[in-house]
PDB file of N, CA and C in Angstrom:
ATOM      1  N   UNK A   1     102.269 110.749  84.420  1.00  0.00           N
ATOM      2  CA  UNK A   1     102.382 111.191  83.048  1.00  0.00           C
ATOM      3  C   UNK A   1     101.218 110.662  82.213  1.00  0.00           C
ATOM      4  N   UNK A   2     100.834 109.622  82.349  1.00  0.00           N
ATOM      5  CA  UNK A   2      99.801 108.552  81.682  1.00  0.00           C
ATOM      6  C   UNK A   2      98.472 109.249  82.138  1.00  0.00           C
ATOM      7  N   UNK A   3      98.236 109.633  83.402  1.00  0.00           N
ATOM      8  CA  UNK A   3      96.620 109.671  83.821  1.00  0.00           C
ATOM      9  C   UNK A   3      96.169 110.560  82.987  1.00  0.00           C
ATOM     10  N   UNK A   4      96.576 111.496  82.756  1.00  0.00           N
ATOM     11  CA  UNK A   4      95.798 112.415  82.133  1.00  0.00           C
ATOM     12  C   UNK A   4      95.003 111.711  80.489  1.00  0.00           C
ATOM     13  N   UNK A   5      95.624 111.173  80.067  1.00  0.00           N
ATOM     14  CA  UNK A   5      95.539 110.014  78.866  1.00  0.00           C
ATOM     15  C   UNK A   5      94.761 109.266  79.443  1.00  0.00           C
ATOM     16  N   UNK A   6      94.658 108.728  80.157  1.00  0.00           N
ATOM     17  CA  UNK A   6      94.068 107.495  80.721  1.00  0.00           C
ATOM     18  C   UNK A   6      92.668 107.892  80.483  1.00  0.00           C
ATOM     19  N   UNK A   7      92.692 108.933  81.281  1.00  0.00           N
ATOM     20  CA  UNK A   7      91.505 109.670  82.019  1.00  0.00           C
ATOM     21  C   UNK A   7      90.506 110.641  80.655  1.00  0.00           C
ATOM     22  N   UNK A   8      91.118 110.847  79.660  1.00  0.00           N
ATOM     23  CA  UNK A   8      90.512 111.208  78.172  1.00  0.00           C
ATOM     24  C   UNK A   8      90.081 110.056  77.495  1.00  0.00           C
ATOM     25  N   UNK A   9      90.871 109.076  77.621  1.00  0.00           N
ATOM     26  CA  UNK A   9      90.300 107.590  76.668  1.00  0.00           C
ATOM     27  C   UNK A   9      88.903 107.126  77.421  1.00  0.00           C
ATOM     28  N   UNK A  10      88.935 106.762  79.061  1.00  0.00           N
ATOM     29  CA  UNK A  10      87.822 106.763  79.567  1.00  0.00           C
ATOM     30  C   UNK A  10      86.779 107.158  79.912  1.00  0.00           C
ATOM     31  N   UNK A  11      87.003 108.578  79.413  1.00  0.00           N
ATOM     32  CA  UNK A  11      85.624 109.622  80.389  1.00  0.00           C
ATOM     33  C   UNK A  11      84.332 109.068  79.549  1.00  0.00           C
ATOM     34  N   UNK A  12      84.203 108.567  78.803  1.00  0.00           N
ATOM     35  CA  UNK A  12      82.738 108.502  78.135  1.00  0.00           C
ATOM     36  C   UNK A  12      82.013 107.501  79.311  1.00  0.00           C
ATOM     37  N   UNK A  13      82.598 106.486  79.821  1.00  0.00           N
ATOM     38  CA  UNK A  13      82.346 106.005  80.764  1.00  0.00           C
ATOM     39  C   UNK A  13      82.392 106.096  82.546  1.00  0.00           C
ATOM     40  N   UNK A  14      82.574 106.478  82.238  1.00  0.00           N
ATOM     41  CA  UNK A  14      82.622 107.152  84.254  1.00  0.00           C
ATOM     42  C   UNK A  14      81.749 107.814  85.108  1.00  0.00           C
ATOM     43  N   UNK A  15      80.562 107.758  83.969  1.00  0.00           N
ATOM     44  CA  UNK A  15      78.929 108.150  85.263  1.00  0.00           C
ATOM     45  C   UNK A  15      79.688 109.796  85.506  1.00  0.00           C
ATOM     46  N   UNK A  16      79.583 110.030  87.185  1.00  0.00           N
ATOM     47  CA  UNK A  16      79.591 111.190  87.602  1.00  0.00           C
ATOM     48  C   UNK A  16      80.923 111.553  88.059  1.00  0.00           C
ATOM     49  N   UNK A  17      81.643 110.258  87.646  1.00  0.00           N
ATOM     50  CA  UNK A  17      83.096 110.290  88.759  1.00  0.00           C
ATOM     51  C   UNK A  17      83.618 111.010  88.597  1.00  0.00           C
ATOM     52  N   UNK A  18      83.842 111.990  86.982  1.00  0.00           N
ATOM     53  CA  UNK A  18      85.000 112.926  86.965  1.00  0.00           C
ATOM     54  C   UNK A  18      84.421 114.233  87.324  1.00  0.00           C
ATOM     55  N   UNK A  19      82.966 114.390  87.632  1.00  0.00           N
ATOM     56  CA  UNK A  19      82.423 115.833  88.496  1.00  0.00           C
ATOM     57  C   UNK A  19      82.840 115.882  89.889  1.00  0.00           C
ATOM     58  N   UNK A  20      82.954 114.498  90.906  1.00  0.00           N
ATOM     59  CA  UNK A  20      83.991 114.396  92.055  1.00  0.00           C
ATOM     60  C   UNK A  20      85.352 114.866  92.103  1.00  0.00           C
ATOM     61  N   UNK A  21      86.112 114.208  91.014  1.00  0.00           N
ATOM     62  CA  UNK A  21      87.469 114.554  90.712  1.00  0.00           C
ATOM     63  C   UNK A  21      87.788 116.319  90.631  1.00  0.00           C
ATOM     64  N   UNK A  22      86.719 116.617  89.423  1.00  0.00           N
ATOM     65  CA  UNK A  22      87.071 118.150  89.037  1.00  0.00           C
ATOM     66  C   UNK A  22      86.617 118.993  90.747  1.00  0.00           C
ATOM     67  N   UNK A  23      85.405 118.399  91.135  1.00  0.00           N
ATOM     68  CA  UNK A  23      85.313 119.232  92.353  1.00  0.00           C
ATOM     69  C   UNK A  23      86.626 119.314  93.037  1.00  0.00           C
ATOM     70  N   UNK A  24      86.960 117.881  93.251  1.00  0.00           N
ATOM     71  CA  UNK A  24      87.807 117.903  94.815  1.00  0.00           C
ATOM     72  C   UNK A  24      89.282 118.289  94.454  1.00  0.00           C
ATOM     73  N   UNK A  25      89.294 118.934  92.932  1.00  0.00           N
ATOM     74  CA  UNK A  25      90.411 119.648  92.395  1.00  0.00           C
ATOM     75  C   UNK A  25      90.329 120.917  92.704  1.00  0.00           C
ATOM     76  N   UNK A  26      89.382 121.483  92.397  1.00  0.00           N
ATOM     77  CA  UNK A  26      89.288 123.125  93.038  1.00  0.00           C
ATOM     78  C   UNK A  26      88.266 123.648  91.720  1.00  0.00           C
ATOM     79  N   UNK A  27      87.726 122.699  90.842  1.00  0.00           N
ATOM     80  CA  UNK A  27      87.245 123.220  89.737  1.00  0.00           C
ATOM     81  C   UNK A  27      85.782 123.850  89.978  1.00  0.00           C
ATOM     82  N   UNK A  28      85.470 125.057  89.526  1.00  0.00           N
ATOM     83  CA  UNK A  28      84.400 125.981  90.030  1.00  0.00           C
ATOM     84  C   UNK A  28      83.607 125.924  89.208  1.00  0.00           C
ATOM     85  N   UNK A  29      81.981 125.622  89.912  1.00  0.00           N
ATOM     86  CA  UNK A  29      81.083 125.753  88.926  1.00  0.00           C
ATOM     87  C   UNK A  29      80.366 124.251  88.354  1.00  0.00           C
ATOM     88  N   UNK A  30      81.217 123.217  88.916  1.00  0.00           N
ATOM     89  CA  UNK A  30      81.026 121.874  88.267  1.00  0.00           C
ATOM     90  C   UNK A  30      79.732 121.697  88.465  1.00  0.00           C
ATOM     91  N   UNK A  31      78.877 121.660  88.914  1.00  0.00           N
ATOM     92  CA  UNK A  31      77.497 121.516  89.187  1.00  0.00           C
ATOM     93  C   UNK A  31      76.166 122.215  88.296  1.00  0.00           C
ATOM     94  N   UNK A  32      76.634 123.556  87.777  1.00  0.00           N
ATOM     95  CA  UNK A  32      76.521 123.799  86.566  1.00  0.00           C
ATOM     96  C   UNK A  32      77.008 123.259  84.666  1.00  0.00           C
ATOM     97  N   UNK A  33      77.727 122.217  85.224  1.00  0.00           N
ATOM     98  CA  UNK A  33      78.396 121.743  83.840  1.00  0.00           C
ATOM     99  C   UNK A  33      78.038 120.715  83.005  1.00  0.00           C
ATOM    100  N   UNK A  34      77.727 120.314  81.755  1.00  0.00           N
ATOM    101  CA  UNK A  34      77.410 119.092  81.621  1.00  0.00           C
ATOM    102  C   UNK A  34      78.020 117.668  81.672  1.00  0.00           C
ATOM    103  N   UNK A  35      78.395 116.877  81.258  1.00  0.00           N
ATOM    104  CA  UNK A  35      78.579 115.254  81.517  1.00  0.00           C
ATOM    105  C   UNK A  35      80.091 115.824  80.788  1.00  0.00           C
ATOM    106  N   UNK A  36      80.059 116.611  79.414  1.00  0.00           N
ATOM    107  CA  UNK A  36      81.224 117.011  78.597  1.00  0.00           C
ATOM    108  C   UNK A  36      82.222 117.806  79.351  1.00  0.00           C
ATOM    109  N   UNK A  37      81.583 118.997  79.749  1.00  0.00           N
ATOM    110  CA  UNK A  37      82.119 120.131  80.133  1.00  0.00           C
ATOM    111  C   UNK A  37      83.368 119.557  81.798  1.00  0.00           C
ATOM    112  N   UNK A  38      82.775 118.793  82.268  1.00  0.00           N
ATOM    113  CA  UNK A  38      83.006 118.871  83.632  1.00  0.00           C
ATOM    114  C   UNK A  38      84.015 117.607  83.434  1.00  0.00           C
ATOM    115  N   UNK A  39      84.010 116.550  82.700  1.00  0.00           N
ATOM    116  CA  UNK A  39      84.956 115.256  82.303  1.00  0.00           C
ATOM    117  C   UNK A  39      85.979 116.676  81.862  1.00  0.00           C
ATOM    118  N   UNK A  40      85.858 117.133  81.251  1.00  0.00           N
ATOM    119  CA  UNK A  40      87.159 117.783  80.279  1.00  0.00           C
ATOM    120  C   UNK A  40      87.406 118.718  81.601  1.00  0.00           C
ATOM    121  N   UNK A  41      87.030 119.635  82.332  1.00  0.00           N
ATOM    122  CA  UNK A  41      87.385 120.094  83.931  1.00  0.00           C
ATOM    123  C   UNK A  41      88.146 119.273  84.529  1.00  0.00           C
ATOM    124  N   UNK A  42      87.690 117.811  84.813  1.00  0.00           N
ATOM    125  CA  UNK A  42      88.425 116.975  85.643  1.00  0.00           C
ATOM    126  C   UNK A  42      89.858 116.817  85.073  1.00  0.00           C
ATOM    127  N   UNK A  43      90.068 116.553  83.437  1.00  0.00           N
ATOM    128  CA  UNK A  43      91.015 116.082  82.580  1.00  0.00           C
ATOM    129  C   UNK A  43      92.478 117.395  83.146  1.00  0.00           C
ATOM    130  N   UNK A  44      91.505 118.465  82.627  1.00  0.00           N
ATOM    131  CA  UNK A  44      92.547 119.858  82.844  1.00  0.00           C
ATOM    132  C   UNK A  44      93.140 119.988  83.961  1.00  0.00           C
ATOM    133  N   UNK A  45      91.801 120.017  84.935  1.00  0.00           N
ATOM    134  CA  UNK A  45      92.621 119.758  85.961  1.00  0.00           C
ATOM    135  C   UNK A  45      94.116 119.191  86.650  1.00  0.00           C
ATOM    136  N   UNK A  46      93.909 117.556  86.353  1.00  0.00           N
ATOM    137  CA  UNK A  46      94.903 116.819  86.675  1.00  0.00           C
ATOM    138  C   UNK A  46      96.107 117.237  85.958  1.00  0.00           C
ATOM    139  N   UNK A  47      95.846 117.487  84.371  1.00  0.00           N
ATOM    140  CA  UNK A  47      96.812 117.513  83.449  1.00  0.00           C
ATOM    141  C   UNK A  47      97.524 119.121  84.251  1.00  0.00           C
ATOM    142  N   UNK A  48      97.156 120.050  84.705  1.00  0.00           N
ATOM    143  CA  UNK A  48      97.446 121.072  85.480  1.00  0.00           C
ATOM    144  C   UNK A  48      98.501 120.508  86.387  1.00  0.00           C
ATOM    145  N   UNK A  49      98.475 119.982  87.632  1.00  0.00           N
ATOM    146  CA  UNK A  49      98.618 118.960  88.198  1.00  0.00           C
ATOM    147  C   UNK A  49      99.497 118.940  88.513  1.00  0.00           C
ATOM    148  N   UNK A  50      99.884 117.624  87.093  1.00  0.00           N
ATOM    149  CA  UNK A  50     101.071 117.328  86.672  1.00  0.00           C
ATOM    150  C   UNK A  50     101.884 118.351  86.075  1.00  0.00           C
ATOM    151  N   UNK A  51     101.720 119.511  85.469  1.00  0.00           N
ATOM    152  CA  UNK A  51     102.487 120.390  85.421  1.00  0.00           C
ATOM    153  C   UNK A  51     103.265 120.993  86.488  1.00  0.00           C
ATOM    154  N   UNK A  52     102.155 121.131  87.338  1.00  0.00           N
ATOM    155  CA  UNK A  52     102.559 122.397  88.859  1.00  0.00           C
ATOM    156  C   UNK A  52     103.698 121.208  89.159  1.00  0.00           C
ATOM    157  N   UNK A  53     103.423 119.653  89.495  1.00  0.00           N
ATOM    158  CA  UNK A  53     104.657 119.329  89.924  1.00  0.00           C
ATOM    159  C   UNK A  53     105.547 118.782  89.542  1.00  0.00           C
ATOM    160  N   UNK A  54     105.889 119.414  88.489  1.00  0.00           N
ATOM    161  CA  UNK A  54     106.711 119.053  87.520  1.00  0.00           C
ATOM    162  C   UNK A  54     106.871 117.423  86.595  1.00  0.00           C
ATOM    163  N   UNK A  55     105.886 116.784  86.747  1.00  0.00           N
ATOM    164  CA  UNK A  55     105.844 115.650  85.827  1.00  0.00           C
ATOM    165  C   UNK A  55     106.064 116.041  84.084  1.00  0.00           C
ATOM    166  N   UNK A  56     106.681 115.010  83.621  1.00  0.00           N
ATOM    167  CA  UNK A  56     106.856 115.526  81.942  1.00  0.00           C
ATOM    168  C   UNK A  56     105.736 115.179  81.498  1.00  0.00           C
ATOM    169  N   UNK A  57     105.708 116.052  80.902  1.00  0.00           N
ATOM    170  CA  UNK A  57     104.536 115.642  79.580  1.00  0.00           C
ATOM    171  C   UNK A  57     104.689 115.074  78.239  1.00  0.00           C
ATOM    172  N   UNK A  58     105.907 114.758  78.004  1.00  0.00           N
ATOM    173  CA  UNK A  58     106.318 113.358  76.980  1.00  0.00           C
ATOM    174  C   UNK A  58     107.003 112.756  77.368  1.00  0.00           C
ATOM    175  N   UNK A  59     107.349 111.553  77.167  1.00  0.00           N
ATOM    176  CA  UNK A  59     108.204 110.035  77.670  1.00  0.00           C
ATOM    177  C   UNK A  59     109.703 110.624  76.998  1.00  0.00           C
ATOM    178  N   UNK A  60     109.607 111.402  76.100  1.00  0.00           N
ATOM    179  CA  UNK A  60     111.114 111.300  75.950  1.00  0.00           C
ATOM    180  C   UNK A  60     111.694 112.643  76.879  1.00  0.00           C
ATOM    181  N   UNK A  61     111.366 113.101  77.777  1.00  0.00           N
ATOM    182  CA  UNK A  61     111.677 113.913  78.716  1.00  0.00           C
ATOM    183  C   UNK A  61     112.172 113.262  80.017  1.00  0.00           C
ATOM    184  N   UNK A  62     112.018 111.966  80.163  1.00  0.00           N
ATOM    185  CA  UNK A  62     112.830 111.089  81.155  1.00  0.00           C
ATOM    186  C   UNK A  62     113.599 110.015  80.716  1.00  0.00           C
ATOM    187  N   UNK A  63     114.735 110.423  81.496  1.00  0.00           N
ATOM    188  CA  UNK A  63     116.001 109.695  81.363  1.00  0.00           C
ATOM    189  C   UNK A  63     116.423 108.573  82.026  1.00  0.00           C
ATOM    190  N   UNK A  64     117.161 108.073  81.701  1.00  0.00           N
ATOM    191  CA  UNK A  64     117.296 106.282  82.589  1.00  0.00           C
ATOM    192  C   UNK A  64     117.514 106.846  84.086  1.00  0.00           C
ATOM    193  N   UNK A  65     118.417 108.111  84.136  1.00  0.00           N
ATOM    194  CA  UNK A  65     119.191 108.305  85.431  1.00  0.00           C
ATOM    195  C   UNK A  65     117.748 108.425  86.127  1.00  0.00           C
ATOM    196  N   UNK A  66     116.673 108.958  85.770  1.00  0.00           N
ATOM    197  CA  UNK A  66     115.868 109.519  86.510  1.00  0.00           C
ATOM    198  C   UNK A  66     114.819 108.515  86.871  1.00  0.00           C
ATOM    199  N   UNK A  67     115.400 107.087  86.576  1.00  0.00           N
ATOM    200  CA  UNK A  67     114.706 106.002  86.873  1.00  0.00           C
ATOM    201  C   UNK A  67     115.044 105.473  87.808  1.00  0.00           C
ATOM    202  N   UNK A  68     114.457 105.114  89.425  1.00  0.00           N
ATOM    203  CA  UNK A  68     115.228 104.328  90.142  1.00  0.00           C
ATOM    204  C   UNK A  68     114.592 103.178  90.761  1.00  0.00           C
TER     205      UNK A  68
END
């Protein structure tokens, strides 16, 4: 739920790492993208992600039960 957050607070710092990430996500084109374009690819990506497998996307969407 957090990475995607994580991963927006940090990108100013991360060199090339999130053009790896967005690649080895399926993101097309990264090699054409700049330092901006391709951090925010990587971001979508994941945040995608976590949708497809069903992670919430706010904290108040999990419940104690669903804590174990």
């Amino acid at each position: 739920m957090m990475l995607p957050i994580v991963m927006e607070y940090n990108a100013d710092c991360t060199g090339e790492k999130y053009r790896e990430i967005a690649r080895a996500m399926g993101v097309k084109g990264v090699d054409d993208m700049s330092a901006e374009e391709y951090r925010k690819a990587a971001i979508n990506a994941v945040r995608q992600l976590s949708v497809d497998v069903g992670i919430p996307t706010k904290l108040e969407a999990i419940k104690e039960e669903d804590l174990h």
